[in-house]
N, C-alpha and C. Protein backbone atom coordinates (compact mmCIF):
# COMPACT_ATOMS: atom_id res chain seq x y z
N UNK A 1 15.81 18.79 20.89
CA UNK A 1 16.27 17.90 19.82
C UNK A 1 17.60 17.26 20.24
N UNK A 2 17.90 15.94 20.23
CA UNK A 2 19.44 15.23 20.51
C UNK A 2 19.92 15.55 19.58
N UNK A 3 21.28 15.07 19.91
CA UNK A 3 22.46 15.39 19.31
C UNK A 3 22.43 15.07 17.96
N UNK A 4 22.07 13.67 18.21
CA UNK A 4 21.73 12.34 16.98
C UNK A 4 20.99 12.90 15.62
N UNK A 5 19.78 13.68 16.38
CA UNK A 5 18.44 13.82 15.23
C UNK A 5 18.88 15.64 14.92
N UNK A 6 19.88 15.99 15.92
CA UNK A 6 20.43 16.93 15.02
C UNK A 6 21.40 16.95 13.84
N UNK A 7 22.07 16.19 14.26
CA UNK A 7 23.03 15.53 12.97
C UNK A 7 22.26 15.39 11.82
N UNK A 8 21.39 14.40 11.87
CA UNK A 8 20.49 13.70 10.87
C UNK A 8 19.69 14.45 10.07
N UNK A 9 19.40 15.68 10.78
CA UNK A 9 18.36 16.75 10.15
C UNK A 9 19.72 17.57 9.11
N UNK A 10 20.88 17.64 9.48
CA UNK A 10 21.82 18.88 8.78
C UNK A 10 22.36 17.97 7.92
N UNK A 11 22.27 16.46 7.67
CA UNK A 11 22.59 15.58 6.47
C UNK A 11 21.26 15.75 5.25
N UNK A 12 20.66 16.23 5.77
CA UNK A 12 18.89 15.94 5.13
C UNK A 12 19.10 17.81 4.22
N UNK A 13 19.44 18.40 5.41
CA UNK A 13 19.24 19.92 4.81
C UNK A 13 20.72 20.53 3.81
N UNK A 14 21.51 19.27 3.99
CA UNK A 14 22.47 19.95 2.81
C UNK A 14 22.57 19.07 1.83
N UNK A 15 21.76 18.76 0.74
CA UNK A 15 21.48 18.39 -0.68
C UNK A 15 22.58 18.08 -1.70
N UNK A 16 23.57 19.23 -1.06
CA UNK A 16 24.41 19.45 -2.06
C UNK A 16 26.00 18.37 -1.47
N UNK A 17 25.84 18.26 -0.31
CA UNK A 17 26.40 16.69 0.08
C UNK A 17 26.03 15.48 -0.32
N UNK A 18 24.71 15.07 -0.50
CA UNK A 18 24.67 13.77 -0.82
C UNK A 18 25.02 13.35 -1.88
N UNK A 19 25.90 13.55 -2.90
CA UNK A 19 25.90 12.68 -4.14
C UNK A 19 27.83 12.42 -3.13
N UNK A 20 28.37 12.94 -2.98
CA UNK A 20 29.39 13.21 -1.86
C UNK A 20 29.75 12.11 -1.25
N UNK A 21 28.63 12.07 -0.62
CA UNK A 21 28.20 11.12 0.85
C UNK A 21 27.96 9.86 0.37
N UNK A 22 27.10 9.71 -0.41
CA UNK A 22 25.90 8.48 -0.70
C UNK A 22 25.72 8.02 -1.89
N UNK A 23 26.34 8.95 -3.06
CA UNK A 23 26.34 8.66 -4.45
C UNK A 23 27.04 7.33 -4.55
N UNK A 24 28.24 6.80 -4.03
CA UNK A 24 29.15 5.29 -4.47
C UNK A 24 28.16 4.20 -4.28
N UNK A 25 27.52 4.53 -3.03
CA UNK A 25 26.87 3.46 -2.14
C UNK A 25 26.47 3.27 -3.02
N UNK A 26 25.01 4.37 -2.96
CA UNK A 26 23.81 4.26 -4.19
C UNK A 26 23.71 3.67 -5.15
N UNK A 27 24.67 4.07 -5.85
CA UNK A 27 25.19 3.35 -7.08
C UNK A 27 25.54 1.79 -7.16
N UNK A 28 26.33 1.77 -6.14
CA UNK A 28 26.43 0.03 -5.89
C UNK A 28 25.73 -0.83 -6.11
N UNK A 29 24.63 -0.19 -5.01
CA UNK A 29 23.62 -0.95 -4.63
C UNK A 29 22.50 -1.28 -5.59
N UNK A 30 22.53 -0.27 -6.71
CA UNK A 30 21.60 0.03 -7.69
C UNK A 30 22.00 -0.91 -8.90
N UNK A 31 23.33 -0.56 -9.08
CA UNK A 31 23.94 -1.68 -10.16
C UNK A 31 23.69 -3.05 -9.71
N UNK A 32 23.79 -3.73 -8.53
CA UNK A 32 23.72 -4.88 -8.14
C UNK A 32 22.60 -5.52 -8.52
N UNK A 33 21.32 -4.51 -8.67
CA UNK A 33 19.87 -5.31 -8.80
C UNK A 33 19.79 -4.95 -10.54
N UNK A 34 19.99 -3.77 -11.33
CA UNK A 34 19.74 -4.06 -12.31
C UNK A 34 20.77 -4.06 -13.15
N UNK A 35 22.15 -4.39 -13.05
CA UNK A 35 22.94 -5.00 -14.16
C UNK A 35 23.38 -3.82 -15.11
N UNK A 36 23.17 -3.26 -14.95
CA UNK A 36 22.93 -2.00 -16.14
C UNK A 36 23.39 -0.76 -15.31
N UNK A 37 24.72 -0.22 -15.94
CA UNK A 37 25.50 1.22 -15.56
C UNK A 37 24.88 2.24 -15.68
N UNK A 38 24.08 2.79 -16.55
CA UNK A 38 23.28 3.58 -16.86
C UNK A 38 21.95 3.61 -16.51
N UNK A 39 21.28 2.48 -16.35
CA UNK A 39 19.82 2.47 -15.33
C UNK A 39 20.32 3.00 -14.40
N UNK A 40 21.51 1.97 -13.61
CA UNK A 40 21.32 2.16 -11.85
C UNK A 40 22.35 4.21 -11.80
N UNK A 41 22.78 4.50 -12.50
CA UNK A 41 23.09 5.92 -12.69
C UNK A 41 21.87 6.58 -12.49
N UNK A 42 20.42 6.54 -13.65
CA UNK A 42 19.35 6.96 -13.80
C UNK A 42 18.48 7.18 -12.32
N UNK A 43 18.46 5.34 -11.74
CA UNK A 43 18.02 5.35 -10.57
C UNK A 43 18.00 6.05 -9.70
N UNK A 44 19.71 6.02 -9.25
CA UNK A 44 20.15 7.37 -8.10
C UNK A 44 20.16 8.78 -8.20
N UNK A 45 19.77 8.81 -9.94
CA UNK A 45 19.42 10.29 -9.91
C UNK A 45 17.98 10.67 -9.54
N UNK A 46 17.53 9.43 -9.81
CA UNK A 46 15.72 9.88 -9.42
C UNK A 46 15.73 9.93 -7.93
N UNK A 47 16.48 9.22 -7.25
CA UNK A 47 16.28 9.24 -5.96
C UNK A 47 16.83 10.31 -5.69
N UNK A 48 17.98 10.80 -5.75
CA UNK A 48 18.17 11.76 -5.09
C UNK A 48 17.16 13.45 -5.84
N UNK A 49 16.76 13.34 -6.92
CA UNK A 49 15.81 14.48 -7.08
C UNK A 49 14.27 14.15 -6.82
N UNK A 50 13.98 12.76 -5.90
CA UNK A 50 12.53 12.45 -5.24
C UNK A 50 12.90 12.88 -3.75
N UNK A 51 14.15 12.61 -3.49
CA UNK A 51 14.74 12.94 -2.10
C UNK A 51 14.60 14.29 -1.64
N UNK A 52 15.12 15.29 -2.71
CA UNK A 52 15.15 16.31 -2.63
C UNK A 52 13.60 17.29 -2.70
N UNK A 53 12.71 16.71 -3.26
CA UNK A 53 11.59 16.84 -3.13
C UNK A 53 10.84 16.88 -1.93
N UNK A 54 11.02 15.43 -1.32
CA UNK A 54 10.44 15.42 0.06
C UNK A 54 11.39 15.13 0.92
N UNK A 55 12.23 16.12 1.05
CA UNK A 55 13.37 16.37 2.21
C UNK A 55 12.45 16.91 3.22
N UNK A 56 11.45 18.12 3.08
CA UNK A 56 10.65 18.78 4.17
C UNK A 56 9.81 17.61 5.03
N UNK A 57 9.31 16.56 4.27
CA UNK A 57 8.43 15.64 5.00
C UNK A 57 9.70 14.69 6.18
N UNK A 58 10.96 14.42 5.52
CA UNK A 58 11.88 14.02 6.77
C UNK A 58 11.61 13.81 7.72
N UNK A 59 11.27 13.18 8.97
CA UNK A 59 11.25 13.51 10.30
C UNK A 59 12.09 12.47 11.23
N UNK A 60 13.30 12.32 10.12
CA UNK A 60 14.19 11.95 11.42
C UNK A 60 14.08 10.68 11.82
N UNK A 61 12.91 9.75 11.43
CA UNK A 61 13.36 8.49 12.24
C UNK A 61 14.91 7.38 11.62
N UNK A 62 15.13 8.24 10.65
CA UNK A 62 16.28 6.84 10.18
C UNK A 62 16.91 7.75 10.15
N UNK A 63 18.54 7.47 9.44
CA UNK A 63 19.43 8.07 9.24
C UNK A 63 19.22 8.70 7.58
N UNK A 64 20.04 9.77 7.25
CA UNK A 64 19.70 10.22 5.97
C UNK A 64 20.11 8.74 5.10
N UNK A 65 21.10 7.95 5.23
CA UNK A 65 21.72 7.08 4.04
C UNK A 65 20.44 6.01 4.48
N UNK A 66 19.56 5.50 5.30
CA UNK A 66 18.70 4.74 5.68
C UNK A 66 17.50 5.00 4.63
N UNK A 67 17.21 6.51 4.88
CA UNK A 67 16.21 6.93 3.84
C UNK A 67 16.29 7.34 2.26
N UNK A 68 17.47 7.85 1.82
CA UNK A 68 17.97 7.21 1.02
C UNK A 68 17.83 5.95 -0.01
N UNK A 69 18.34 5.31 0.67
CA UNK A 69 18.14 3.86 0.33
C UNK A 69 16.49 3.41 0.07
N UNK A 70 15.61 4.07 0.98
CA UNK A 70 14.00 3.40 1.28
C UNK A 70 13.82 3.81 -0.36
N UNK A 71 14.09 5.05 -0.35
CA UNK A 71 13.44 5.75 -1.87
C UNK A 71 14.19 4.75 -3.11
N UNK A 72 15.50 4.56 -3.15
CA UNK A 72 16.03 4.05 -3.77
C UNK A 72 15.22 2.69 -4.28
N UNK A 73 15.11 1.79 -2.98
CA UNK A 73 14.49 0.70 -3.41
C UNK A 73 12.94 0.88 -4.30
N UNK A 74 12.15 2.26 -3.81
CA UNK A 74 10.71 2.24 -4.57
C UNK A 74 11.36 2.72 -6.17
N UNK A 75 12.27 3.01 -6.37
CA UNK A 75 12.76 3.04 -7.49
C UNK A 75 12.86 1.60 -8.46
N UNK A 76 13.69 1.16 -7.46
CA UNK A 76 14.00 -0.28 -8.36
C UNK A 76 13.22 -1.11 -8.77
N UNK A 77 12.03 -0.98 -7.52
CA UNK A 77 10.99 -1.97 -7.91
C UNK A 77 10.06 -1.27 -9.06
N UNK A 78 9.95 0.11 -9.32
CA UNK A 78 9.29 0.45 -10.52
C UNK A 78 9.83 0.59 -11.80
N UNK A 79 11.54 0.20 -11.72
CA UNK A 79 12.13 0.18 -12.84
C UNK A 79 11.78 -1.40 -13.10
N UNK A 80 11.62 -1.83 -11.94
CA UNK A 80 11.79 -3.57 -12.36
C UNK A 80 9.97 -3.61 -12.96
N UNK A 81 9.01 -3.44 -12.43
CA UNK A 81 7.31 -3.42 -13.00
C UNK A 81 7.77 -3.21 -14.33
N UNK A 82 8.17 -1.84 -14.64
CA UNK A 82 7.83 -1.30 -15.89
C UNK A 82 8.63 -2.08 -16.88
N UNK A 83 10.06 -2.87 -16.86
CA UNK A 83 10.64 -3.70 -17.32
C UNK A 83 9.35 -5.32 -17.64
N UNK A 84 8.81 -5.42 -16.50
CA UNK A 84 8.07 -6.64 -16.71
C UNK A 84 7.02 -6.58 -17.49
N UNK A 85 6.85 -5.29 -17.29
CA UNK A 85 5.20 -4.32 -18.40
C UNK A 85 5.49 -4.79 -19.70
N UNK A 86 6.77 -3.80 -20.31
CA UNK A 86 7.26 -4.15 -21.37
C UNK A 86 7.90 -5.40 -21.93
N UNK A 87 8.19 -6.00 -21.30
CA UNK A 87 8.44 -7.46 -22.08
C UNK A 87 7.56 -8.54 -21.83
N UNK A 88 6.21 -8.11 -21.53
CA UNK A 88 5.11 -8.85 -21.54
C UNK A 88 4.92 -10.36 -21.91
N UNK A 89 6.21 -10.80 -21.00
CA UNK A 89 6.10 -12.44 -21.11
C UNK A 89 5.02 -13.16 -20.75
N UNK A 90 5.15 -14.01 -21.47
CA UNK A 90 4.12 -14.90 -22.11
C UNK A 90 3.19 -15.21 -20.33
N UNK A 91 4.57 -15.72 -19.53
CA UNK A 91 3.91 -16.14 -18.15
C UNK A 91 3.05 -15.41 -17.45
N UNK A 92 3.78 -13.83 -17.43
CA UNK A 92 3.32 -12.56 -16.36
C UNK A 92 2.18 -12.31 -17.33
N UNK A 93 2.01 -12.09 -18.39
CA UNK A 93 0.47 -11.84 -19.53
C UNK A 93 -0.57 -12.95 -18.38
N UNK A 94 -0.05 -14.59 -18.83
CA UNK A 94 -1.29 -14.96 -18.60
C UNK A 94 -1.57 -14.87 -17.17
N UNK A 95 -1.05 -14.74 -16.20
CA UNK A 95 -0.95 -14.42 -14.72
C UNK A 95 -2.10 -12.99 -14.84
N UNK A 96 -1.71 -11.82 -15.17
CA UNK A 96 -2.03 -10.88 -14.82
C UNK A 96 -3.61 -10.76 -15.83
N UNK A 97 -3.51 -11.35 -17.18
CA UNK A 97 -5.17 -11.82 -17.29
C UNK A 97 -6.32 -12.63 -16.79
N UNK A 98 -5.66 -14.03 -16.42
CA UNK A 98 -6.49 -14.58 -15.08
C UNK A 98 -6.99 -13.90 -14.26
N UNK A 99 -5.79 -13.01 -13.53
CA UNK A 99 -6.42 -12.37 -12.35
C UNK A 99 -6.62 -11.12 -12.38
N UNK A 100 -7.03 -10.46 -13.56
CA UNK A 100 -7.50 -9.04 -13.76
C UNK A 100 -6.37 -8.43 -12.88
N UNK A 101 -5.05 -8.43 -13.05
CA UNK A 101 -3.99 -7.27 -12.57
C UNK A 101 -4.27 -7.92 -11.13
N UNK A 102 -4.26 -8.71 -10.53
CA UNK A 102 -4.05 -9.11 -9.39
C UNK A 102 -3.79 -10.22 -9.21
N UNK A 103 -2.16 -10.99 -9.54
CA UNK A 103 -1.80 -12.76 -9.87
C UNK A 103 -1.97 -13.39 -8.38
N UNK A 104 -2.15 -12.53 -6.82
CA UNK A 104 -2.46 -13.41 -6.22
C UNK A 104 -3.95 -14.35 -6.52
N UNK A 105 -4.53 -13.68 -6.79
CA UNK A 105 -5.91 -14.45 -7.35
C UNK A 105 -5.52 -15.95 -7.92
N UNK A 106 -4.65 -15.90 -8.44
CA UNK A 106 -4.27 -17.12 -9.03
C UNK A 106 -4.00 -18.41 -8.31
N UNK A 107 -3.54 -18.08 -7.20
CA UNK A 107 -3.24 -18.62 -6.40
C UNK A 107 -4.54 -19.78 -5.51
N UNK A 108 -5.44 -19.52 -5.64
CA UNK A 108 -6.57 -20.04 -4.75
C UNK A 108 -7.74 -20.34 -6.35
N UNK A 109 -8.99 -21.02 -5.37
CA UNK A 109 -9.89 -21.52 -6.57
C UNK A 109 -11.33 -20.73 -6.07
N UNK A 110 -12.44 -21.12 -6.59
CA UNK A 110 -13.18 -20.15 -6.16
C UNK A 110 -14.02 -20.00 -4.83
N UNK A 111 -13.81 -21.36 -4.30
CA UNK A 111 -13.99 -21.33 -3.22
C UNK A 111 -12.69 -21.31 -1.79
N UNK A 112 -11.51 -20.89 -2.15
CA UNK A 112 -11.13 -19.87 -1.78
C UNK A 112 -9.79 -21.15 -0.84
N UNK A 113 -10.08 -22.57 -1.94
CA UNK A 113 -8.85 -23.13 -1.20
C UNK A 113 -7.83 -23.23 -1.96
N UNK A 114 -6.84 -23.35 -1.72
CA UNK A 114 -5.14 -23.16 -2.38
C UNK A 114 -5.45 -24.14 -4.06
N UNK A 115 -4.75 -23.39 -5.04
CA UNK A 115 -4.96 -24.65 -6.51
C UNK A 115 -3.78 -25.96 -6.19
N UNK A 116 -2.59 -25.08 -5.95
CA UNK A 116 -1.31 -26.08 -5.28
C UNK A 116 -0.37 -25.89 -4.00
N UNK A 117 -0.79 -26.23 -3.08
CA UNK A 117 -0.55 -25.70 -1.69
C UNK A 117 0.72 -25.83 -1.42
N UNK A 118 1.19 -24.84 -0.85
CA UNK A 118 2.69 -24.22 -0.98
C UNK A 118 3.39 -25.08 -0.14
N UNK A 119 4.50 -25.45 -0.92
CA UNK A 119 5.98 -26.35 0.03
C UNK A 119 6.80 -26.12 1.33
N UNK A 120 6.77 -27.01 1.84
CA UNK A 120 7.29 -26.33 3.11
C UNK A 120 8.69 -26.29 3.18
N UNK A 121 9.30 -24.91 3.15
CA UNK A 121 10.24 -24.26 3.41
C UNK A 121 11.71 -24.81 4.31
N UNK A 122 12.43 -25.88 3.22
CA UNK A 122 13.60 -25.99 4.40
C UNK A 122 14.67 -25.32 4.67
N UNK A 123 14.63 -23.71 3.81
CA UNK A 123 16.00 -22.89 4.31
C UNK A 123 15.72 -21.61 5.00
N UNK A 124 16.56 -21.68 5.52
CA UNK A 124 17.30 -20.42 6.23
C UNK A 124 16.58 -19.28 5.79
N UNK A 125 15.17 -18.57 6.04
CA UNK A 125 15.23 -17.17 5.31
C UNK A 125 16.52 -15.81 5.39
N UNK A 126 16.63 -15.80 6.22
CA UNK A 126 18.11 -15.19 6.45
C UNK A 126 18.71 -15.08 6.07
N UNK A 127 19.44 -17.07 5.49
CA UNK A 127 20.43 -16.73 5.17
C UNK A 127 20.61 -16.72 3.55
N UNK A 128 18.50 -16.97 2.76
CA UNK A 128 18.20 -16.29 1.79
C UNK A 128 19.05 -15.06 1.63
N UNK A 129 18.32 -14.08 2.40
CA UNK A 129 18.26 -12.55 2.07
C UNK A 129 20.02 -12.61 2.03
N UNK A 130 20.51 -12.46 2.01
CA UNK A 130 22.08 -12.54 2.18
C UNK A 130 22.22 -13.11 1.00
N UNK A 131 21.52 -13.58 -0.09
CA UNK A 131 22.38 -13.67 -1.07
C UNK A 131 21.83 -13.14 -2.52
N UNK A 132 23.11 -12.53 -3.00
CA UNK A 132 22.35 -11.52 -4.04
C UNK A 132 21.88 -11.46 -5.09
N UNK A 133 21.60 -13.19 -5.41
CA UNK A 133 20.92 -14.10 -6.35
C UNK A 133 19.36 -14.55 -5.82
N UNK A 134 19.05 -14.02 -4.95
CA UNK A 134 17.88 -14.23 -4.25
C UNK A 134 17.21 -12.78 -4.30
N UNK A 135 18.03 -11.93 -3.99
CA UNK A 135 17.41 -10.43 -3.58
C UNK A 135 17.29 -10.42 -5.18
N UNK A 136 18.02 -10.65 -6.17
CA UNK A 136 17.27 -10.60 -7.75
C UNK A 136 16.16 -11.15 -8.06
N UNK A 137 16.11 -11.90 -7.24
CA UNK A 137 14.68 -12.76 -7.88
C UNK A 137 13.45 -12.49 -6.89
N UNK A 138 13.47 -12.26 -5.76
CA UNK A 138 12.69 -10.99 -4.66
C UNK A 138 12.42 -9.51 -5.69
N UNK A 139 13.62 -8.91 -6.16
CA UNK A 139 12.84 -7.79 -6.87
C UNK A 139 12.12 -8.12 -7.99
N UNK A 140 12.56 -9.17 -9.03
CA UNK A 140 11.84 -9.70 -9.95
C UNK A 140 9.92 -9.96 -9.75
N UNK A 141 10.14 -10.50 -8.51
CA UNK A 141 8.67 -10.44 -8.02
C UNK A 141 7.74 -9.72 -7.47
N UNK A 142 8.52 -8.82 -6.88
CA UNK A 142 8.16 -7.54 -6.61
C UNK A 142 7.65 -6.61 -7.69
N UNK A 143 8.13 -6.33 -8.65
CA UNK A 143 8.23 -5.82 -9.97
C UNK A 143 6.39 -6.70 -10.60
N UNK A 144 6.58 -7.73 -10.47
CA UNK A 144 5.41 -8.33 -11.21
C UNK A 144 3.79 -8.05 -10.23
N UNK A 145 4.00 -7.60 -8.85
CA UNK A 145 2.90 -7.39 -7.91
C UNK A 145 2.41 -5.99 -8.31
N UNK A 146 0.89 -6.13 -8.05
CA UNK A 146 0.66 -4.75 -8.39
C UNK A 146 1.54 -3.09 -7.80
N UNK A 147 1.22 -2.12 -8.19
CA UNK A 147 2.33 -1.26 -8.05
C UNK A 147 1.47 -0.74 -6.10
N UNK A 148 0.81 -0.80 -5.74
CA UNK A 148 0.47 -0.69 -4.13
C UNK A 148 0.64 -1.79 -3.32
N UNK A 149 0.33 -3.06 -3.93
CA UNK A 149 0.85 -4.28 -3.41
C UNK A 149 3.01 -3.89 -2.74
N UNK A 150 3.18 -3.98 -3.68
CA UNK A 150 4.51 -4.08 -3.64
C UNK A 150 5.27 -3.00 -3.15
N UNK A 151 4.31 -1.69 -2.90
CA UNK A 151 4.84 -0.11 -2.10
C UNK A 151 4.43 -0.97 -0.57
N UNK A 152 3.35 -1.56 -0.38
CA UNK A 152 2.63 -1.82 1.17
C UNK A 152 3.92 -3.18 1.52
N UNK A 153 3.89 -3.85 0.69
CA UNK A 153 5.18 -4.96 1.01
C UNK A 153 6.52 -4.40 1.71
N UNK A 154 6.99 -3.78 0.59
CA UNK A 154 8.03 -2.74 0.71
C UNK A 154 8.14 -2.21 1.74
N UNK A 155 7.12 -1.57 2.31
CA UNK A 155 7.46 -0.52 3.50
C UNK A 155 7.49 -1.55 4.64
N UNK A 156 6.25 -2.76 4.43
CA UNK A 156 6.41 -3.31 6.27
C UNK A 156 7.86 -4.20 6.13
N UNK A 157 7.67 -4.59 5.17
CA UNK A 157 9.05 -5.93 5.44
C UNK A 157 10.33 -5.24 5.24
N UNK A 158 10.65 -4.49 4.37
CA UNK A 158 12.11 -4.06 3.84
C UNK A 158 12.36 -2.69 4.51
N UNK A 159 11.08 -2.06 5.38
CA UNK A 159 11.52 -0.80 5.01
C UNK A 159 10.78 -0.51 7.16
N UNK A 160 10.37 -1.46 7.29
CA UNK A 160 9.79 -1.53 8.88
C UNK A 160 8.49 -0.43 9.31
N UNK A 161 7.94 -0.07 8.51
CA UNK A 161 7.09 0.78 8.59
C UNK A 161 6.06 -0.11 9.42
N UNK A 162 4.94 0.62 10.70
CA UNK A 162 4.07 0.03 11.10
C UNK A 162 2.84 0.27 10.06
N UNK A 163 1.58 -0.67 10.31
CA UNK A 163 0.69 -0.45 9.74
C UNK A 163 0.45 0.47 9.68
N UNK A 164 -0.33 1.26 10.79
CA UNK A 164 -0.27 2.68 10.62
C UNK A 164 0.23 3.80 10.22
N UNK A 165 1.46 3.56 10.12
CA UNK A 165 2.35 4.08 8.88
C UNK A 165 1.88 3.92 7.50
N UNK A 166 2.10 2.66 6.98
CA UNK A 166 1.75 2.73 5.89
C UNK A 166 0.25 2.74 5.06
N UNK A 167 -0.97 2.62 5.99
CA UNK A 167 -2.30 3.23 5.88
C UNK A 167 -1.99 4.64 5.45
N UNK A 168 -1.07 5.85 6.88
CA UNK A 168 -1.28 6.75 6.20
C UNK A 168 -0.25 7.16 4.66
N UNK A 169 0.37 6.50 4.89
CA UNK A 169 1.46 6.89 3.15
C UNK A 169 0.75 6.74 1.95
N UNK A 170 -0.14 5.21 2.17
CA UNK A 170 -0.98 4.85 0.75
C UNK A 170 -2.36 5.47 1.15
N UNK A 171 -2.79 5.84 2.00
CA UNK A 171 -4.20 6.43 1.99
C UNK A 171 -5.22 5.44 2.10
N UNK A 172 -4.77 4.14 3.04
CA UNK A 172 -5.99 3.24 3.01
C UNK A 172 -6.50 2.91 4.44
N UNK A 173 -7.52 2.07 4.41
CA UNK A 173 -7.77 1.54 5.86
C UNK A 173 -6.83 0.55 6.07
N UNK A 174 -7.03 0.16 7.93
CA UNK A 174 -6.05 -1.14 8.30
C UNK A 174 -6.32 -2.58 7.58
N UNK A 175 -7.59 -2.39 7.47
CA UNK A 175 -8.19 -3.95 6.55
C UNK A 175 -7.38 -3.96 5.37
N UNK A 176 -7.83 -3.12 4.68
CA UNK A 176 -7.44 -2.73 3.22
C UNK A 176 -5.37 -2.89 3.03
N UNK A 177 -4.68 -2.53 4.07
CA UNK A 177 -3.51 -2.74 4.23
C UNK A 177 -3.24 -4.23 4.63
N UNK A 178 -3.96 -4.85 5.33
CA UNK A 178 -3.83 -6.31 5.65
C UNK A 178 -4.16 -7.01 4.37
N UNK A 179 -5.39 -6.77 4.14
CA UNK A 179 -5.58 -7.70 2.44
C UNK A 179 -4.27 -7.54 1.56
N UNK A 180 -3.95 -6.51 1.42
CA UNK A 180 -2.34 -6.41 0.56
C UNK A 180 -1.41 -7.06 0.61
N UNK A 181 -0.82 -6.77 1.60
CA UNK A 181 -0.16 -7.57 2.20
C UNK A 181 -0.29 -9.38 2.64
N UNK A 182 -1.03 -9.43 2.72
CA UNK A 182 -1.66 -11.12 2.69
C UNK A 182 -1.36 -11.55 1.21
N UNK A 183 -2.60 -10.37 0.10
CA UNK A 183 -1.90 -11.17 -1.47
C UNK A 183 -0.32 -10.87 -1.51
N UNK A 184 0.31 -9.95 -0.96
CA UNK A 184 1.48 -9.83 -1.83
C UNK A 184 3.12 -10.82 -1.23
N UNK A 185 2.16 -11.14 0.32
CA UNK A 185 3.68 -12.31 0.59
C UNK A 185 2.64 -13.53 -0.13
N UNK A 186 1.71 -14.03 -0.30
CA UNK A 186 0.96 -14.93 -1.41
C UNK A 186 1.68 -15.16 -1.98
N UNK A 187 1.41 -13.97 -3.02
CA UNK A 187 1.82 -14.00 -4.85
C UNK A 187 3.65 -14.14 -4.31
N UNK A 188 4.41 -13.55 -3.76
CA UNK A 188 5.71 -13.46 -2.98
C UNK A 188 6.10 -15.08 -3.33
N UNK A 189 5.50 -15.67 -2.19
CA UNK A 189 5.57 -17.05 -2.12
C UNK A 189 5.66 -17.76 -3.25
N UNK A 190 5.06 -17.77 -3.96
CA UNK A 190 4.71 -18.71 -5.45
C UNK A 190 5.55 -18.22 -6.29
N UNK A 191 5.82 -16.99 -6.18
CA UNK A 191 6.86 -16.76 -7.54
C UNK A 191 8.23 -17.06 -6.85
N UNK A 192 8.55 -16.91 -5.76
CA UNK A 192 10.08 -17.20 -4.98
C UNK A 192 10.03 -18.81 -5.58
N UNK A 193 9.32 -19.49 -5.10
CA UNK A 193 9.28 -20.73 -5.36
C UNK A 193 9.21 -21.12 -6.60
N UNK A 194 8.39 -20.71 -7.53
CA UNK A 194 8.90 -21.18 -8.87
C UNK A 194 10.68 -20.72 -9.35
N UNK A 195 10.82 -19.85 -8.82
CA UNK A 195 12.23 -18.62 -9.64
C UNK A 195 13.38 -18.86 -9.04
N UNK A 196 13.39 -19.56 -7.47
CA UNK A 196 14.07 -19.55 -6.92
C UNK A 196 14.15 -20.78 -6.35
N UNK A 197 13.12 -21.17 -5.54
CA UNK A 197 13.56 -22.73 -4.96
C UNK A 197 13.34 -23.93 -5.73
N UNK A 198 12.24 -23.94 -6.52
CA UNK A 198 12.52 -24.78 -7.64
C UNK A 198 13.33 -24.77 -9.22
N UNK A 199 14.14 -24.12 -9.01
CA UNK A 199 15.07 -23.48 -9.99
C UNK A 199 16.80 -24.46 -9.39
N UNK A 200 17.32 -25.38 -10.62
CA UNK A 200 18.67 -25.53 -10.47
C UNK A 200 18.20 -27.04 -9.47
């Protein structure tokens, strides 16, 4: 074992450090997406008692505050769903009845070509993600994708997981992980663009 992934394993095995260590961050980072002192409090407590749960599964490829964070984010995005559940706006209703719980559907007609074919992109994704009026409206959409859509999103784009990774986390085939992922930068696309680039 290196030095490195020894370190990393004795951040993982003392529990009683991380609120210590990682609690300010956490918190930061948590308040930033939902606005609210007491959610993003709630948040980092779930994470760190989901953390603590599957500390044994660990194996070291990130740093403890790396993984951390991964859990953190499947947090936010299910605080953000269940937020969108409950205020069952008028838009996300008729979205998610069209397409029987799946709004990429919406997106295409029945023979399977685009209803309004997507704009071509003149900024910076980059220097998107960098701003934290964007990463609000990224979780916003995230939140509205089905709840495996948006775990399979999650892991390849935000979180670098290979396919094969995340086949085995969600329990699916490679097809079945590609279709996901296809609807969910889709549905991604169309809602960034309504929320965000055609916005202002």
């Amino acid at each position: 074992m290196t030095k490195k992934r020894a370190e990393i394993n004795s951040q993982i095995e003392d529990p009683e450090s991380w609120v210590d260590q990682y609690g300010d961050f956490l918190y930061r980072f948590s308040l930033s997406r939902t606005k609210d002192p007491s959610i993003a409090e709630d948040l980092v407590q779930e994470t760190f008692l989901a953390a603590l749960k599957a500390r044994k599964n660990f194996q070291g490829r990130s740093s403890a505050r790396t993984w951390l964070i991964a859990i953190l984010k499947h947090k936010i995005v299910d605080h953000i769903r269940k937020q969108v559940r409950e205020q069952a706006s008028d838009k996300v209703e008729s979205i998610y009845n069209a397409a029987a719980n799946d709004p990429a559907d919406t997106i295409f007609n029945d023979e399977g070509d685009w209803r309004i074919r997507p704009s071509k992109w003149s900024i910076d994704p980059m220097k998107l993600y960098e701003q934290k009026e964007f990463m609000d409206v990224l979780y916003h959409c995230l939140g509205e994708l089905p709840k495996r859509q948006a775990e399979a999103f999650m892991m390849r784009e935000i979180d670098g997981f290979s396919t094969e990774e995340i086949c085995k986390v969600l329990n699916i085939s490679a097809t079945n992980s590609w279709v996901m992922l296809y609807r969910a930068r889709m549905w991604l696309r169309q809602c960034l663009e309504n929320n965000w680039l055609n916005t202002g």
